[in-house]
PDB file of N, CA and C in Angstrom:
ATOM      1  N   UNK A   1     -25.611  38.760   4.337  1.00  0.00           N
ATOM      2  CA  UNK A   1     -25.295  38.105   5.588  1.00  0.00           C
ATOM      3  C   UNK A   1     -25.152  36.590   5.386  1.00  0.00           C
ATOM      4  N   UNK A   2     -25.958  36.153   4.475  1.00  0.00           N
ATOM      5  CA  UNK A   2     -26.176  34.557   4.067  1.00  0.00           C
ATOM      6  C   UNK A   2     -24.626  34.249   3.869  1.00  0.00           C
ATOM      7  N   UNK A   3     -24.554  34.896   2.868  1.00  0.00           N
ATOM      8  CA  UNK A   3     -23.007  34.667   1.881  1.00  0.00           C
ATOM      9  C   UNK A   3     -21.729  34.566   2.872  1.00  0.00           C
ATOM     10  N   UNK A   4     -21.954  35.594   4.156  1.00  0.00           N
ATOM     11  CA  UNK A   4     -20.599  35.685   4.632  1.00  0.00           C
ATOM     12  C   UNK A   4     -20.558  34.737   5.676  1.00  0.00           C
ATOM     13  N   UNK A   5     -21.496  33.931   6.259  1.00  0.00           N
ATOM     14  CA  UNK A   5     -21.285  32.734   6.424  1.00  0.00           C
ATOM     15  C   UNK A   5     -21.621  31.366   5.621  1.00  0.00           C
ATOM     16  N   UNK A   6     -21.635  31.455   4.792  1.00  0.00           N
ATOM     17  CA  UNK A   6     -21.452  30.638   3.836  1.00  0.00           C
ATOM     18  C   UNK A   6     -20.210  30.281   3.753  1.00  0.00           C
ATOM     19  N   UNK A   7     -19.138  31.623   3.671  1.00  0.00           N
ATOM     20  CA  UNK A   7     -17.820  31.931   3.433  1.00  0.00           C
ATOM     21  C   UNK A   7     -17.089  31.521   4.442  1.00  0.00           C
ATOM     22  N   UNK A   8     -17.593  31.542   5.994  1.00  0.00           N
ATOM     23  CA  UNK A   8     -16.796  30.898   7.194  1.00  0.00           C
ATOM     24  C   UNK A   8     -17.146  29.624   7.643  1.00  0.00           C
ATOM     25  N   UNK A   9     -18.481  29.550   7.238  1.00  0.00           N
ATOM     26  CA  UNK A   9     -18.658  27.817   7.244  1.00  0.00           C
ATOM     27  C   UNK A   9     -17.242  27.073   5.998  1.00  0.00           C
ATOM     28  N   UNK A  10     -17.336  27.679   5.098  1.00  0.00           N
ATOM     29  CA  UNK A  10     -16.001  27.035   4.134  1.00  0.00           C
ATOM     30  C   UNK A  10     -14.736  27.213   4.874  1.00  0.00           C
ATOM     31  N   UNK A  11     -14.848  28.171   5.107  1.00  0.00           N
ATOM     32  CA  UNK A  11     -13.020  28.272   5.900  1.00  0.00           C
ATOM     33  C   UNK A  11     -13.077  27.473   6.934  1.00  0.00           C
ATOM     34  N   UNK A  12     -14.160  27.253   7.981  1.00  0.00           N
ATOM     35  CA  UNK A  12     -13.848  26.209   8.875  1.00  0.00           C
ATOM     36  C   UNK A  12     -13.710  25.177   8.276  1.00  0.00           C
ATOM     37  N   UNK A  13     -14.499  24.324   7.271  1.00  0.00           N
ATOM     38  CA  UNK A  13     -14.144  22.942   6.994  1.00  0.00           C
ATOM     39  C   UNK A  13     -13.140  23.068   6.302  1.00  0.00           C
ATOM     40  N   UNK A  14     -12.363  23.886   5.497  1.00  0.00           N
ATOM     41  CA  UNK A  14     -11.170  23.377   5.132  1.00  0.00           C
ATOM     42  C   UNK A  14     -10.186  23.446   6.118  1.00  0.00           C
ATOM     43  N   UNK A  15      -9.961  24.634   7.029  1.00  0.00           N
ATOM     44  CA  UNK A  15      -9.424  24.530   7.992  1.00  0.00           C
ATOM     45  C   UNK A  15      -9.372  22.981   8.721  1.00  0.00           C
ATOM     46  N   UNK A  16     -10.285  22.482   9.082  1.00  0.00           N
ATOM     47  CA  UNK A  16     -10.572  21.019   9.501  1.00  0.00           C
ATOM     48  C   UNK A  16     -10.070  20.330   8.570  1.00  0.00           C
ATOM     49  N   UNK A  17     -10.161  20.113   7.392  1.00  0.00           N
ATOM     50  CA  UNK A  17      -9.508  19.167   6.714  1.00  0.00           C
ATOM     51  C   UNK A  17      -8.397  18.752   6.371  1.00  0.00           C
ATOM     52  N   UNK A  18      -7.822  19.820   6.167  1.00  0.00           N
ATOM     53  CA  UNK A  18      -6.196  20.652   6.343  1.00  0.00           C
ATOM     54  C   UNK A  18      -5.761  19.727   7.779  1.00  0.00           C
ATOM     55  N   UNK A  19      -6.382  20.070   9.106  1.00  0.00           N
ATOM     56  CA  UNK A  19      -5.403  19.317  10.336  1.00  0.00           C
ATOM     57  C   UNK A  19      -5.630  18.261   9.954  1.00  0.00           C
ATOM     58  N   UNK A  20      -6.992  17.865   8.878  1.00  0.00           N
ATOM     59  CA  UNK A  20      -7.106  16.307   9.557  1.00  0.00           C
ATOM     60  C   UNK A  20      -6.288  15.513   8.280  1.00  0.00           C
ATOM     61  N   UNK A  21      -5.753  15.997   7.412  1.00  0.00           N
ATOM     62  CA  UNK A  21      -4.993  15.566   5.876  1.00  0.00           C
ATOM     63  C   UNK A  21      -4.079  15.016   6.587  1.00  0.00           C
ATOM     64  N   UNK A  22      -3.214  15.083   7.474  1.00  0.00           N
ATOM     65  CA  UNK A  22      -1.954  14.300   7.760  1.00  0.00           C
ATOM     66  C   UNK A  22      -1.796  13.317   8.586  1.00  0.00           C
ATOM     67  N   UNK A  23      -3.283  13.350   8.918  1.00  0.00           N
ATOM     68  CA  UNK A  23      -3.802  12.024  10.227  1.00  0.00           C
ATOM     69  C   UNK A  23      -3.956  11.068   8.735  1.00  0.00           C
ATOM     70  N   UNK A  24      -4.677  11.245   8.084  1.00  0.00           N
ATOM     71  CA  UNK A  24      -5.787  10.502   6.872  1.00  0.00           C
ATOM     72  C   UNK A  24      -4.254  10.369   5.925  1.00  0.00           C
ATOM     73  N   UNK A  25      -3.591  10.697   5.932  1.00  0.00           N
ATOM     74  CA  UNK A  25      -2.217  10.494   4.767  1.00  0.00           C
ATOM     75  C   UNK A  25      -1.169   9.207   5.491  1.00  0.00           C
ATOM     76  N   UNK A  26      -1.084   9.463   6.658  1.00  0.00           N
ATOM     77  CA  UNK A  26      -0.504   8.801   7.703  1.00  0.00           C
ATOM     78  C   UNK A  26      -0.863   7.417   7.417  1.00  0.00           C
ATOM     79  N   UNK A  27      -2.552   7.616   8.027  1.00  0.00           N
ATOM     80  CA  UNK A  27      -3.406   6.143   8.111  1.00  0.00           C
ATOM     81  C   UNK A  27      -3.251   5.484   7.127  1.00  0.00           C
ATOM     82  N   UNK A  28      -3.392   6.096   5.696  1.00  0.00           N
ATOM     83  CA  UNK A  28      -3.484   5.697   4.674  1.00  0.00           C
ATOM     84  C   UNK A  28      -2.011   4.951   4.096  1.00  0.00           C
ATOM     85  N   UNK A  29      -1.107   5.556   4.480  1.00  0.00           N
ATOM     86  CA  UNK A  29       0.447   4.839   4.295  1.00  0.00           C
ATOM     87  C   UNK A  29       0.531   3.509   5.255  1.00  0.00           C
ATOM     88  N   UNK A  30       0.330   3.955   6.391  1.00  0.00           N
ATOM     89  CA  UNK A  30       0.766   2.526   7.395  1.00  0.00           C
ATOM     90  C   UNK A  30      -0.364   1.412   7.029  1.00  0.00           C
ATOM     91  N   UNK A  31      -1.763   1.589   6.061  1.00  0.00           N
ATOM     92  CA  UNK A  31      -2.502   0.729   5.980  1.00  0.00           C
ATOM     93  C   UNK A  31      -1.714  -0.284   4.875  1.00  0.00           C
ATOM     94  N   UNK A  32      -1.087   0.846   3.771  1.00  0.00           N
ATOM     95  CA  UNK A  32      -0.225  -0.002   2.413  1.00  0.00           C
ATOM     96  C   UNK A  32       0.946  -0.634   2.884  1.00  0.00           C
ATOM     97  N   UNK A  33       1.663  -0.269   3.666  1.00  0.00           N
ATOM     98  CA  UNK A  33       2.441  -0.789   4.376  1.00  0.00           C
ATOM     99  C   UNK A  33       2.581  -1.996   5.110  1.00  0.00           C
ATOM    100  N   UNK A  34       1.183  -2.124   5.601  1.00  0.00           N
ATOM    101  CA  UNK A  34       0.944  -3.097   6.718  1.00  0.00           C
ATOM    102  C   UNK A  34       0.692  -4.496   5.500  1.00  0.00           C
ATOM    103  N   UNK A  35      -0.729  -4.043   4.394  1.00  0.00           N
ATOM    104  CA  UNK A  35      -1.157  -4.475   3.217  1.00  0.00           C
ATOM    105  C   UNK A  35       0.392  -5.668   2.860  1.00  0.00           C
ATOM    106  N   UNK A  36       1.441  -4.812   2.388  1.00  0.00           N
ATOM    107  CA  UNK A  36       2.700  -4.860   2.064  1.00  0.00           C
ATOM    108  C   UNK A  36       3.412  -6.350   2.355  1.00  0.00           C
ATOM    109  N   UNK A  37       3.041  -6.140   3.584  1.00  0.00           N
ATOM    110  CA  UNK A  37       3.967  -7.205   4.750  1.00  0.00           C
ATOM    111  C   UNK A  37       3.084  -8.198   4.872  1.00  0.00           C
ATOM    112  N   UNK A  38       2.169  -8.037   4.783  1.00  0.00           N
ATOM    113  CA  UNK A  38       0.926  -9.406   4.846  1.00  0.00           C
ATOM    114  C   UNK A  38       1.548  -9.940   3.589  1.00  0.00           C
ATOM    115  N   UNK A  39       1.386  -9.690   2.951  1.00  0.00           N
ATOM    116  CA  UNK A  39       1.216 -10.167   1.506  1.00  0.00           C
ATOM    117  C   UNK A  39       2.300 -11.069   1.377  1.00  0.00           C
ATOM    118  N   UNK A  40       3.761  -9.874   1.738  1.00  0.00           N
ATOM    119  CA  UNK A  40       5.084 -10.991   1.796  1.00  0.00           C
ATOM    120  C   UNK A  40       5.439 -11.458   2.670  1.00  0.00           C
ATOM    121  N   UNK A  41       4.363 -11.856   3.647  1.00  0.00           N
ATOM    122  CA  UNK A  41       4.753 -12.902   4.890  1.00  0.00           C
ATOM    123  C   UNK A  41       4.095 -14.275   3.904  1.00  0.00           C
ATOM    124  N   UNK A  42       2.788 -14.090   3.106  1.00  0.00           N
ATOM    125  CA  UNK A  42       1.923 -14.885   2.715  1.00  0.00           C
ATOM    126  C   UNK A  42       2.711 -15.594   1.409  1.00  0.00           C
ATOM    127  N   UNK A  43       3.547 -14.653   0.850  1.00  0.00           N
ATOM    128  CA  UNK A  43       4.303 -15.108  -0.037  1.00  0.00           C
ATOM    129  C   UNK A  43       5.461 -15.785   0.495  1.00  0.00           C
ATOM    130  N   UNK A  44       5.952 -15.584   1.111  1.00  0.00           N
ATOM    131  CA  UNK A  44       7.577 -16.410   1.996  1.00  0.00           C
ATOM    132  C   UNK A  44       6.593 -17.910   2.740  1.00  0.00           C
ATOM    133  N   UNK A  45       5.776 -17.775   3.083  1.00  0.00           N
ATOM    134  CA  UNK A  45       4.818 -19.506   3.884  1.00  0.00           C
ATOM    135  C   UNK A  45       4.571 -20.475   2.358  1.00  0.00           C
ATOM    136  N   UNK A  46       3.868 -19.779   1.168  1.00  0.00           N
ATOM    137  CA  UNK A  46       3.668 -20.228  -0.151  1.00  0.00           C
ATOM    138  C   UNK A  46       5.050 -20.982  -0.523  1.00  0.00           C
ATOM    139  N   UNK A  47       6.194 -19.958  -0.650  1.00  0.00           N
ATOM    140  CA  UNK A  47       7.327 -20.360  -1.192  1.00  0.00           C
ATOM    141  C   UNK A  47       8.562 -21.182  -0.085  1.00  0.00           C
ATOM    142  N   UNK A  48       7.973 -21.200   0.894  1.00  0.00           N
ATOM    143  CA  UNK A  48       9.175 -22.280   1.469  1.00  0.00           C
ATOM    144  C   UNK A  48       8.346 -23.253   2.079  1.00  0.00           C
ATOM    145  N   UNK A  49       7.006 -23.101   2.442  1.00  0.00           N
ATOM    146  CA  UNK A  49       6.234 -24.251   2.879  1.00  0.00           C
ATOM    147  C   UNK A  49       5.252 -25.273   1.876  1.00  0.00           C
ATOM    148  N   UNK A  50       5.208 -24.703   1.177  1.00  0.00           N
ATOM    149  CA  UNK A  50       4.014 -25.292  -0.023  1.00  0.00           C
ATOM    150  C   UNK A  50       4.682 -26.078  -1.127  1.00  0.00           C
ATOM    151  N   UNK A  51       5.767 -25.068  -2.012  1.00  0.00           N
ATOM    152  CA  UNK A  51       6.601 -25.435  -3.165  1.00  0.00           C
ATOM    153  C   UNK A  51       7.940 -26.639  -2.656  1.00  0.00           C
ATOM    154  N   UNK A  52       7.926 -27.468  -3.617  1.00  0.00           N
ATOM    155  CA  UNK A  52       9.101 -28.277  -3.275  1.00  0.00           C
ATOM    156  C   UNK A  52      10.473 -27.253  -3.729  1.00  0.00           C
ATOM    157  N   UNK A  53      11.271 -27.949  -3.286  1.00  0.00           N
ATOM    158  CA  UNK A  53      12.785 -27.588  -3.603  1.00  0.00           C
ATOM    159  C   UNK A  53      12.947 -27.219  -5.217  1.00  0.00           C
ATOM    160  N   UNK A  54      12.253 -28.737  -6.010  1.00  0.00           N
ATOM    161  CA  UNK A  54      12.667 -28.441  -7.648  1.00  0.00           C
ATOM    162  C   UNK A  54      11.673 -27.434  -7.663  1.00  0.00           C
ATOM    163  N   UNK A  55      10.618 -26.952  -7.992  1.00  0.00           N
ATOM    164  CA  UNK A  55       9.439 -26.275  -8.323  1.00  0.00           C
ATOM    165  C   UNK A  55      10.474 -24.984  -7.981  1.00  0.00           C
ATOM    166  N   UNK A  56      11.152 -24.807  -6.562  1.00  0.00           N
ATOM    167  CA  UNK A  56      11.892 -23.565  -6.214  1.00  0.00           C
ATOM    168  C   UNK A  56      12.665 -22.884  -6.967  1.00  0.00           C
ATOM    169  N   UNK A  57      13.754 -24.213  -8.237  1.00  0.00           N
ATOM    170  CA  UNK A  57      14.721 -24.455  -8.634  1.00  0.00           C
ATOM    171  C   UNK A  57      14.066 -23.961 -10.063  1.00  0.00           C
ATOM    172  N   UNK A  58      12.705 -24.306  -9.932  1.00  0.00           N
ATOM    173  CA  UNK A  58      12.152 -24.361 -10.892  1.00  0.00           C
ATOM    174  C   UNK A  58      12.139 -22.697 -11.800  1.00  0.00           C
ATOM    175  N   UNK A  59      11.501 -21.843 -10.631  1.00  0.00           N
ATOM    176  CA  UNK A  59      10.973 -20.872 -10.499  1.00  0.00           C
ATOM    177  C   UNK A  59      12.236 -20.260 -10.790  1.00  0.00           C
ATOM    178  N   UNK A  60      13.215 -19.967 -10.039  1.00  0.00           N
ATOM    179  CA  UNK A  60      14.385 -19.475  -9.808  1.00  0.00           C
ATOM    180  C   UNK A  60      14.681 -19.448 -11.469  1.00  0.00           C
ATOM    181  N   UNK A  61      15.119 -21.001 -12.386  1.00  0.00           N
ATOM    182  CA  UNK A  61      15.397 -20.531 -13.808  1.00  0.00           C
ATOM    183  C   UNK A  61      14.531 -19.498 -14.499  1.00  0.00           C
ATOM    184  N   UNK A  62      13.268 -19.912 -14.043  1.00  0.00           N
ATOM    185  CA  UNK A  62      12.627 -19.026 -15.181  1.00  0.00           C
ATOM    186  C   UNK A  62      12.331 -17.683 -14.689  1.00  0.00           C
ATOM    187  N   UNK A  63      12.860 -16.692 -13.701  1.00  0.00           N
ATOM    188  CA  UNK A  63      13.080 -15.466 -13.568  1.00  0.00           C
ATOM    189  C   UNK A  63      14.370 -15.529 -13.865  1.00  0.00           C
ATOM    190  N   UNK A  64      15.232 -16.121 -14.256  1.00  0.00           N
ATOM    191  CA  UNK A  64      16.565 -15.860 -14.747  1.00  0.00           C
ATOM    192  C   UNK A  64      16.430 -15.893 -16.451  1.00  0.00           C
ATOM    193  N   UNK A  65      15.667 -16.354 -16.794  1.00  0.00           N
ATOM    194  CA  UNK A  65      15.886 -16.611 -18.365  1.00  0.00           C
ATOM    195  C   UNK A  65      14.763 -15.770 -18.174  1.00  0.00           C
ATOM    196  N   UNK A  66      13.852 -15.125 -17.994  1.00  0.00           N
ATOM    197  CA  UNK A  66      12.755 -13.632 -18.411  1.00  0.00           C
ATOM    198  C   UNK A  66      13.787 -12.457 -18.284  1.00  0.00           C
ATOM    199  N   UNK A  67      14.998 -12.438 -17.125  1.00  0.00           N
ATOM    200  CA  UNK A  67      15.723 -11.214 -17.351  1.00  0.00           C
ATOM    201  C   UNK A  67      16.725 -11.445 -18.344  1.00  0.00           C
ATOM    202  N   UNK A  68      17.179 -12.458 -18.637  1.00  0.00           N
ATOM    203  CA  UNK A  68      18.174 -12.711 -19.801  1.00  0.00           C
ATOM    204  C   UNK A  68      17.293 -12.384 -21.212  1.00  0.00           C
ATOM    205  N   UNK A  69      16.426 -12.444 -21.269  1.00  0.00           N
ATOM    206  CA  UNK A  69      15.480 -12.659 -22.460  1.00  0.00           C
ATOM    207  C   UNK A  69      15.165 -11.023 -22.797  1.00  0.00           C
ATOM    208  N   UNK A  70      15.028 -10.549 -21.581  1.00  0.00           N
ATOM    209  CA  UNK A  70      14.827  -8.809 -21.802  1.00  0.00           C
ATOM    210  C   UNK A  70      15.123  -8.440 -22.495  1.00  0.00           C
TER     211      UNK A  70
END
């Protein structure tokens, strides 16, 4: 008798986990997402408010000569 609810206590929680996997997959995307956009809002204020023009000019060559260099 132990065992065979043992056996439906398991099927309920996976059952439960199962509905709740696509809430928790969801959350978990729109959190990286959100993560995402912070980051390159924080990066676009850095690079047009902080850096001068040459430093820009700067930057700009030397991701051009790392892909030339590839």
């Amino acid at each position: 008798m132990k065992n065979v609810l043992f056996y439906i206590f398991i099927a309920v929680a996976l059952f439960g986990l199962i509905m709740n996997l696509d809430f928790f997959i969801m959350g978990f995307i729109r959190m990286f997402v959100s993560l995402i956009i912070f980051g390159l809002i924080i990066f676009l204020i850095y690079y047009f408010f902080f850096l001068t023009p040459d430093q820009r000019k700067y930057k700009k060559a030397m991701r051009k000569q790392k892909r030339r260099n590839k």
